[in-house]
Protein backbone atom coordinates (compact mmCIF):
# COMPACT_ATOMS: atom_id res chain seq x y z
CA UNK A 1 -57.61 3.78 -20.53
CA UNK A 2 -55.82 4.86 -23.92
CA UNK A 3 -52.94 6.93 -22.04
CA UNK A 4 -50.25 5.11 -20.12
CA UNK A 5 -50.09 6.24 -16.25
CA UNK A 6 -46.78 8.16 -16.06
CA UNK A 7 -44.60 6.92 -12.94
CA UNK A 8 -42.34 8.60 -10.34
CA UNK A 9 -40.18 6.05 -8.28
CA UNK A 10 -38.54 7.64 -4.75
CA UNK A 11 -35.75 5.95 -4.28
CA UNK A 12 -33.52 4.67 -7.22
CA UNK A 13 -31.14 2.11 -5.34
CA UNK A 14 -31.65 -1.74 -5.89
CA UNK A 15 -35.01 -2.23 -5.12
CA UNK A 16 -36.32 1.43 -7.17
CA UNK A 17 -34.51 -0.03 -10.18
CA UNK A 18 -36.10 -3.35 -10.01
CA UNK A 19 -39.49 -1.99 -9.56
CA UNK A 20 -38.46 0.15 -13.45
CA UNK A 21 -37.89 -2.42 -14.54
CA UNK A 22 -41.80 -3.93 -13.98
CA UNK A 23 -42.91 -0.62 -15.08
CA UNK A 24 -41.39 -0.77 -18.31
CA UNK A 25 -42.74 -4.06 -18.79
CA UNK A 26 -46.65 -2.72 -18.27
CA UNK A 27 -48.10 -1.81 -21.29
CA UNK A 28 -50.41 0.44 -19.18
CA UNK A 29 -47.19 2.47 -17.32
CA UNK A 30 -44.48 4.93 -18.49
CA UNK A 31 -41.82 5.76 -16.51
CA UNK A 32 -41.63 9.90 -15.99
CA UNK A 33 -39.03 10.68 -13.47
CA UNK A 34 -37.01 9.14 -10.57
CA UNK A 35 -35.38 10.67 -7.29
CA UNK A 36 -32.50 10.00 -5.09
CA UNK A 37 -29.90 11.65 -2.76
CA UNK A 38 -27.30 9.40 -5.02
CA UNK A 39 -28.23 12.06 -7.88
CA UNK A 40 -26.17 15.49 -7.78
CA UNK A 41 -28.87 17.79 -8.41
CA UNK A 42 -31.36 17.28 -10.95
CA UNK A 43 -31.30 16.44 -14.61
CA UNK A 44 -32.32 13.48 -16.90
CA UNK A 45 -30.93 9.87 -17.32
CA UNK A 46 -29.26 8.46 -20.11
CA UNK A 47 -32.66 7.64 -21.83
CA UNK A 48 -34.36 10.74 -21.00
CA UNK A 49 -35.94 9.76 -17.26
CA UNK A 50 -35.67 13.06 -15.26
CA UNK A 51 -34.17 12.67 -12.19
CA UNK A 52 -34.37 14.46 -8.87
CA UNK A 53 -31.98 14.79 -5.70
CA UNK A 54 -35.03 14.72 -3.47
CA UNK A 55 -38.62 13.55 -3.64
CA UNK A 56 -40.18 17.34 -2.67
CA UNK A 57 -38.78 18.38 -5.97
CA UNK A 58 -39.86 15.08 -8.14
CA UNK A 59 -43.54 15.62 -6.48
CA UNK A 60 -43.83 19.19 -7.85
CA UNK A 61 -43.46 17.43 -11.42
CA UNK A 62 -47.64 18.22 -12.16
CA UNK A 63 -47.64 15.68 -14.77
CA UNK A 64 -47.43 11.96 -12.26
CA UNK A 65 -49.87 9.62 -12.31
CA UNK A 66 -48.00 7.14 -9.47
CA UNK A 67 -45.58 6.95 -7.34
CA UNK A 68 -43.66 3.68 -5.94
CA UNK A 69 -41.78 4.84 -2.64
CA UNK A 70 -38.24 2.63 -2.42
CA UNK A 71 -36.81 4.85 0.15
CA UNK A 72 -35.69 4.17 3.95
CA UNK A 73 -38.14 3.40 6.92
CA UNK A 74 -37.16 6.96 8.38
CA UNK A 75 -39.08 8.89 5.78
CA UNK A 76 -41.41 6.26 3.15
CA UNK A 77 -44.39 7.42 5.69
CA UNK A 78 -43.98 10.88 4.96
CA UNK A 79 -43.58 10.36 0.93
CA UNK A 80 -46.36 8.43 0.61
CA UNK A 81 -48.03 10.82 2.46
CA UNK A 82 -46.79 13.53 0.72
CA UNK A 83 -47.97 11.61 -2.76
CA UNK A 84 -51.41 11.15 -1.44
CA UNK A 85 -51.48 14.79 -0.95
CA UNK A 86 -50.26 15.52 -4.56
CA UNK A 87 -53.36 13.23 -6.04
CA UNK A 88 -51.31 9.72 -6.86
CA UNK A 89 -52.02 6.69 -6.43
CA UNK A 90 -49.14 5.67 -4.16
CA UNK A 91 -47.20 2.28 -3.98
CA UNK A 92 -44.85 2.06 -0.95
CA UNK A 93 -42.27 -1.00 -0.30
CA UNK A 94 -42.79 -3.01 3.08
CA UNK A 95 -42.22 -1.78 5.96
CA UNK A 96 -44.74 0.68 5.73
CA UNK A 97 -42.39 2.93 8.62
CA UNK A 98 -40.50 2.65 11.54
CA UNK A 99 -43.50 1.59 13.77
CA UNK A 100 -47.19 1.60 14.13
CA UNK A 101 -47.76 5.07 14.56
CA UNK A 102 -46.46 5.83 10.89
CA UNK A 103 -48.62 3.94 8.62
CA UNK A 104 -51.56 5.22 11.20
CA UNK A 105 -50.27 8.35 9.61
CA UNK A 106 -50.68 7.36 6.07
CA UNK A 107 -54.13 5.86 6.44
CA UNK A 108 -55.15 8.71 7.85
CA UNK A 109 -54.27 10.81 4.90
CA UNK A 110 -55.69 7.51 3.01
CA UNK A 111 -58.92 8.61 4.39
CA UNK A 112 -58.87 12.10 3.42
CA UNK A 113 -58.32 10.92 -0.49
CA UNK A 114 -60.78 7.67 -1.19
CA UNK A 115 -60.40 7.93 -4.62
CA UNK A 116 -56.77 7.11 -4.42
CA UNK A 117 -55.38 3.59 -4.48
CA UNK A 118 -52.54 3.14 -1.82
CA UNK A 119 -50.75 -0.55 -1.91
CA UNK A 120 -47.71 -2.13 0.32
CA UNK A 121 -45.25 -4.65 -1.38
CA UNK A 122 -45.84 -7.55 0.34
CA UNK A 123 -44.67 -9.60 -2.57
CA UNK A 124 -44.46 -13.01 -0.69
CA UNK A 125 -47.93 -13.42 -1.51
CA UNK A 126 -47.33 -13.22 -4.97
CA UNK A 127 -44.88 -16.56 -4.94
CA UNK A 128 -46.38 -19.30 -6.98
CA UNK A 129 -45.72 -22.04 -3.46
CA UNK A 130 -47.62 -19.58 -1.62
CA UNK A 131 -50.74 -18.39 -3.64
CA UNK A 132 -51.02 -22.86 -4.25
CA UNK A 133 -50.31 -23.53 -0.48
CA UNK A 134 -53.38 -20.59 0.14
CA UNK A 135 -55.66 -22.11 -2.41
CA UNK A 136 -55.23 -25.66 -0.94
CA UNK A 137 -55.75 -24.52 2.60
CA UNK A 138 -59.31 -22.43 1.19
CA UNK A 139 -60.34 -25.44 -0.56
CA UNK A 140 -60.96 -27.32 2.86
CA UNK A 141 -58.85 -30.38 1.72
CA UNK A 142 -56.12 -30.20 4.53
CA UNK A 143 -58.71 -29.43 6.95
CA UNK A 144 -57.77 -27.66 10.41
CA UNK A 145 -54.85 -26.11 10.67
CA UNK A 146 -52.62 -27.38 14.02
CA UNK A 147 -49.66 -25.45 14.06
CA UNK A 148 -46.99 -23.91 12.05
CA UNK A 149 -43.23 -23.22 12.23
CA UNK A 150 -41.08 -20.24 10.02
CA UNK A 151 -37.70 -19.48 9.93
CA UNK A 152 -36.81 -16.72 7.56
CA UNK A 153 -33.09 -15.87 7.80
CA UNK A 154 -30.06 -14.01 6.19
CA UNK A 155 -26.73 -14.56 6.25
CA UNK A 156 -23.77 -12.53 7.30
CA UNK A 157 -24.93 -9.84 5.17
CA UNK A 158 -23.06 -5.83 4.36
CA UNK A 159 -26.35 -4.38 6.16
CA UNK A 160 -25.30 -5.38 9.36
CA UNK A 161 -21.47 -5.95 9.57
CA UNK A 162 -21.25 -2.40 8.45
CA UNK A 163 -22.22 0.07 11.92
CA UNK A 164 -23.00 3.13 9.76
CA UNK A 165 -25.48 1.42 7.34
CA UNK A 166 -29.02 2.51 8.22
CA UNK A 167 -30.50 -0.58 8.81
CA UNK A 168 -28.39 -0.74 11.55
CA UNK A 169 -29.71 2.68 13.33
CA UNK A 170 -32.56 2.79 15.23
CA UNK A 171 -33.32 6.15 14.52
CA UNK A 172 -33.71 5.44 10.89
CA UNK A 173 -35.19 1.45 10.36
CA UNK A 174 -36.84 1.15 13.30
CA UNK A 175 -36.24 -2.47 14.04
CA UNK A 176 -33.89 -4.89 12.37
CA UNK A 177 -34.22 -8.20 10.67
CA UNK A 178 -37.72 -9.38 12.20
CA UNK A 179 -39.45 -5.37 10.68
CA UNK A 180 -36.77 -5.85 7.66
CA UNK A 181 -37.20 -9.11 6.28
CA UNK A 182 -39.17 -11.34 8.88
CA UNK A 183 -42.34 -9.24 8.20
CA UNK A 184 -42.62 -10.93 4.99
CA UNK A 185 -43.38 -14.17 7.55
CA UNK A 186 -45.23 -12.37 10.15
CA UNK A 187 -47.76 -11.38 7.16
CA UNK A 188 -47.74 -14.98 5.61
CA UNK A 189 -48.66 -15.96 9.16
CA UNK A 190 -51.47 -13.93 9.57
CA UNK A 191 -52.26 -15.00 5.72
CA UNK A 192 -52.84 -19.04 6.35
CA UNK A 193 -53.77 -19.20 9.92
CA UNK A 194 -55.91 -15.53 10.59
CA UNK A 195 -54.75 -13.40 14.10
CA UNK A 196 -52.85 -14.22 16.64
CA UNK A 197 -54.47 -13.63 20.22
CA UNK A 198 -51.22 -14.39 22.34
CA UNK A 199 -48.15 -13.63 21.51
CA UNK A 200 -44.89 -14.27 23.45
CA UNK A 201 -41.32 -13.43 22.39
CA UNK A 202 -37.72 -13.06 23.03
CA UNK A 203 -35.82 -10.65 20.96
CA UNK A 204 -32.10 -10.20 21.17
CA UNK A 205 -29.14 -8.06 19.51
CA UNK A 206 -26.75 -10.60 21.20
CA UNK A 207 -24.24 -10.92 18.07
CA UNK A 208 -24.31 -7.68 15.99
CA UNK A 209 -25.01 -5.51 19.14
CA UNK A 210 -26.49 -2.80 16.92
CA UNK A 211 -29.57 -0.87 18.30
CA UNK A 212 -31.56 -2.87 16.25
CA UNK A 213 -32.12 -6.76 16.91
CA UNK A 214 -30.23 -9.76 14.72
CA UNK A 215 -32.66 -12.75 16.05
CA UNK A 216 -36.66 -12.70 17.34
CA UNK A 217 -38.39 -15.96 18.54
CA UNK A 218 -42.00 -15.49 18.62
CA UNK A 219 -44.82 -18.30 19.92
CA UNK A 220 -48.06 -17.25 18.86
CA UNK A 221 -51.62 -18.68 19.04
CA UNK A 222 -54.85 -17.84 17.32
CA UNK A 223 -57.78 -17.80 19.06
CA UNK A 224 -58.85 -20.94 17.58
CA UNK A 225 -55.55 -22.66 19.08
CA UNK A 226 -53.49 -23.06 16.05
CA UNK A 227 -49.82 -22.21 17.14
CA UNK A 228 -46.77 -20.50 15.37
CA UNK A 229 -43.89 -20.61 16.11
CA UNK A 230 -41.06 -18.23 13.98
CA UNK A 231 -37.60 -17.36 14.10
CA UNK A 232 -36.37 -14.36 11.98
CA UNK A 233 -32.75 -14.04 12.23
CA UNK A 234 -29.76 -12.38 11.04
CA UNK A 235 -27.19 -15.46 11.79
CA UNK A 236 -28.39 -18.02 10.05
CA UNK A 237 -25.19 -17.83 7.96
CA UNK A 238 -26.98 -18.91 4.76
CA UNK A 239 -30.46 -16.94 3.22
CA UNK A 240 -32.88 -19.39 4.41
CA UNK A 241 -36.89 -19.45 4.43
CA UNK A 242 -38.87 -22.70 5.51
CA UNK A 243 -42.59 -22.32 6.37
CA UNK A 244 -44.50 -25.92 7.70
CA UNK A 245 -47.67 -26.24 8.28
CA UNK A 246 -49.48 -29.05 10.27
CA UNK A 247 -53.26 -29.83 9.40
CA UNK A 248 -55.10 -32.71 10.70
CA UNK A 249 -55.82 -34.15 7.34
CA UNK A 250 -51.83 -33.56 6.08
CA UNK A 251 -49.22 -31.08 5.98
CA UNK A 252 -47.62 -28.16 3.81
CA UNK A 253 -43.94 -27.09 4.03
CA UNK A 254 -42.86 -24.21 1.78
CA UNK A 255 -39.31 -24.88 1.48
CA UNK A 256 -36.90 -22.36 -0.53
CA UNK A 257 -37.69 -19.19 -2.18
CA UNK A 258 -36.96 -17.52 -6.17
CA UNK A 259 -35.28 -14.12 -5.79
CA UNK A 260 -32.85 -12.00 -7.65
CA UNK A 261 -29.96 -13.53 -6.18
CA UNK A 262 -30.89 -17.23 -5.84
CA UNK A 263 -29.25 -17.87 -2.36
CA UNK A 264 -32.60 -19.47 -0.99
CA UNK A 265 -32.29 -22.48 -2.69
CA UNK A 266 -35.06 -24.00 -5.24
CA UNK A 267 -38.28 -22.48 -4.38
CA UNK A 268 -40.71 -25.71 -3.51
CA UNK A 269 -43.71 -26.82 -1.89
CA UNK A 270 -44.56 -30.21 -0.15
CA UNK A 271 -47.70 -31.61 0.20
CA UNK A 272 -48.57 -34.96 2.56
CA UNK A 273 -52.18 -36.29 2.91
CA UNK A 274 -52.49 -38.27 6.34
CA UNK A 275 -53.86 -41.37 6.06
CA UNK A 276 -55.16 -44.12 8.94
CA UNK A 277 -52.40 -46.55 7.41
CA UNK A 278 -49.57 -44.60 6.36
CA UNK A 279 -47.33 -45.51 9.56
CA UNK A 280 -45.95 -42.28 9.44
CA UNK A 281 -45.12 -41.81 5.68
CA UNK A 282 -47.91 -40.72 4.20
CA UNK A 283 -48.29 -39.79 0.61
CA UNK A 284 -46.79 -36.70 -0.33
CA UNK A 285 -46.31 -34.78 -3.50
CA UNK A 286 -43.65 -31.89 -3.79
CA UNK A 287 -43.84 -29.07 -6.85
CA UNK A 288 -40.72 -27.27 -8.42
CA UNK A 289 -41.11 -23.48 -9.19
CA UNK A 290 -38.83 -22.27 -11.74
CA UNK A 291 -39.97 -18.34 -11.88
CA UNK A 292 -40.94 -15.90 -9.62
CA UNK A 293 -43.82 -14.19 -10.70
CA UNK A 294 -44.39 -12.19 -7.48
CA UNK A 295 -42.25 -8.48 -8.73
CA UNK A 296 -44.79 -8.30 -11.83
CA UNK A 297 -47.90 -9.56 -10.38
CA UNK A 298 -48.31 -7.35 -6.96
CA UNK A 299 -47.82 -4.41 -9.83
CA UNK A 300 -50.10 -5.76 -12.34
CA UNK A 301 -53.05 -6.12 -9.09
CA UNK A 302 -52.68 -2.01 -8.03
CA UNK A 303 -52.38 -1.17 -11.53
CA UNK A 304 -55.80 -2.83 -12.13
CA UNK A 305 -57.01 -1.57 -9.50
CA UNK A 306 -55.84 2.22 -10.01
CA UNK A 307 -57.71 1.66 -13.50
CA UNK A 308 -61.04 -0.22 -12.36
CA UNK A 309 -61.01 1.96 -9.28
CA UNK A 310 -61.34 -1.33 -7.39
CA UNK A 311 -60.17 -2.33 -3.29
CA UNK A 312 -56.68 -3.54 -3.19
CA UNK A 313 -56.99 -7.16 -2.36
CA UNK A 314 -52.67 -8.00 -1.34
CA UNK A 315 -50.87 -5.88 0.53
CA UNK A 316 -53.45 -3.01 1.53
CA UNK A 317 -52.75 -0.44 4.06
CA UNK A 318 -55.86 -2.27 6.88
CA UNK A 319 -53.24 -5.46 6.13
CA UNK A 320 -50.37 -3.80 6.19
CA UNK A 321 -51.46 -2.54 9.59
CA UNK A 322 -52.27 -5.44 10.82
CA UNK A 323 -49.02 -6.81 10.08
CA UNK A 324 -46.88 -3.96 11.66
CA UNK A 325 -49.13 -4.19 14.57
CA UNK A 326 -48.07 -7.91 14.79
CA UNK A 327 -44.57 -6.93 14.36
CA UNK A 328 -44.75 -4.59 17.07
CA UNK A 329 -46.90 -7.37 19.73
CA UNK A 330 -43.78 -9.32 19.21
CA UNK A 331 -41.42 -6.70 20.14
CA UNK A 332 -43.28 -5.55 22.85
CA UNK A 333 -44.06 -9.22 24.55
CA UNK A 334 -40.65 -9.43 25.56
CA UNK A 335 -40.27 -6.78 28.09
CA UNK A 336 -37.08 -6.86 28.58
CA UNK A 337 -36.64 -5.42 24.85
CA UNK A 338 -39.59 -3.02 25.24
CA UNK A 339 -37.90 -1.36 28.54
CA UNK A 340 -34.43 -1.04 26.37
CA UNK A 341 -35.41 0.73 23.86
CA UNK A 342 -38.60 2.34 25.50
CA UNK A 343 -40.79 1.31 22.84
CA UNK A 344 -44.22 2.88 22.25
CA UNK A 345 -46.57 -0.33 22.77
CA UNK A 346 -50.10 1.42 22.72
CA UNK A 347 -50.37 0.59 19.25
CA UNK A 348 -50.22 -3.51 19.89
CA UNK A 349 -53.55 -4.45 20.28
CA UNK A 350 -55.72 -5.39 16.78
């Protein structure tokens, strides 16, 4: 392909400017226009990037090839949807909505368009510890995996001291830190150790008291009997993510995480091979990541496949709905939390 996709990004806060900047790394992308309700009105950027007050009005723009959706969980369904209509290929941050129902919604409009490639930014997958810790599980070498335990947690952050933020509404995110930020370990989860066939829970909103929850703690089990347990939480007072994994040849603890602002300490994974005569310390080997590849690669795989016309392989919309359903299992298996909030739980099953 000789001429560079031209790209429209909804959403032009943080994460929209982050995701430019990939695009103006890609020698196959050129970035056309960007939207926000920041913008008063429309016009053009310093460097010549048109900008739009709404998404309606940067969709009209005929000449888009993509579009990366950056926007709230209240309305990314309906933009992606609305992209899908227009002809692009559509790239939509995680979570794909507010629930279930919504990115049922977008694959059905998936459906309606098969030549159109449609990708979620689950860029977890894309960390270096992760993509090594998922080629040594596939290899064989740790053998049968036991159980596994995740805690993925923020710390006091703006988000949800502040009542009016959206995150903090219902209405608008959904759910709180476990659809925010704890999907990210839901879908590594479902990555190393497959589906979960029980799923128990307790979800609580006991220190924030927003109408969105601040901790989950989820024990799940496949249906081969390997166990999880995770805690996403939004009082862990320090950005935290630890992921171990017990196999019965050895173990595998991601530990730490690279992101733009560093706060989850040195990015790291530790592997131990069990042995009949280790007493308990068996050999183990731990690897230092110094850059985080994952913003640029999940780009560079849809790009590829917008050009090759090839099947998403990270972060499709059959994953993506897996994972959301997950999410939502979790909510709903503690009942307590379902009856609150009177949550739609038809959805739940895989």
């Amino acid at each position: 392909m000789s001429a560079r996709l031209k790209v429209g990004i909804a959403g032009y806060g943080v994460v929209g400017r982050r995701r430019r900047q990939v695009v103006d790394d890609h020698p196959h992308l050129i970035m056309a226009a960007v939207c926000d309700r920041s913008f008063d009105g429309n016009g053009a950027l310093a460097d010549g990037i048109r900008h739009y007050h709404d998404a309606q009005t940067m969709l009209a723009d005929e000449s888009l090839d993509i579009l990366f959706v950056c926007l709230s969980n209240d309305v990314a369904a309906d933009v992606t949807i609305a992209g899908l209509e227009k002809g692009l290929h559509v790239f939509c941050e995680k979570p794909p909505g507010r629930d279930v129902a919504d990115i049922e919604r977008v694959i059905a409009c998936e459906k309606r368009h098969p030549g159109l490639i449609l990708k979620y930014g689950f860029n977890h997958r894309f960390h270096d510890s992760v993509r090594e810790g998922l080629a040594l599980i596939r290899s064989g070498e740790m053998g049968r995996l036991i159980n596994m335990r995740g805690v993925y947690g923020k710390s006091a952050i703006i988000d949800y001291r502040s009542p009016t933020h959206w995150r903090t509404k219902r209405e608008v995110a959904g759910g709180g830190i476990l659809l925010d930020q704890g999907i990210h370990m839901v879908d590594l989860m479902r990555l190393f150790a497959g589906e979960f066939v029980d799923v128990h829970s307790i979800v609580s909103n006991n220190y924030w008291q927003h109408s969105v929850e601040d901790n989950v703690y989820a024990l799940m089990r496949t249906a081969d009997g390997a166990v999880a347990m995770l805690h996403s939480t939004a009082t862990e007072w320090r950005h935290r993510f630890r992921l171990e994994m017990s196999f019965d040849r050895g173990s595998i603890v991601l530990g730490g995480l690279l992101t733009g602002s560093k706060s989850y300490g040195a990015e790291t994974i530790t592997v131990a091979w069990k042995t009949e005569n280790d007493s308990g310390d068996p050999k183990e080997q731990t690897t230092r990541y110094n850059t985080d590849p994952s913003w640029n690669d999940e780009v560079v795989e849809f790009v590829d496949a917008v050009m090759r016309g090839t099947p998403v392989e990270n972060g499709s919309s059959a994953e993506a709905l897996k994972t959301m359903q997950l999410v939502y299992r979790i909510y709903c298996a503690d009942a307590d939390w379902q009856n609150r909030w009177n949550l739609d739980c038809g959805g739940k099953q895989q």
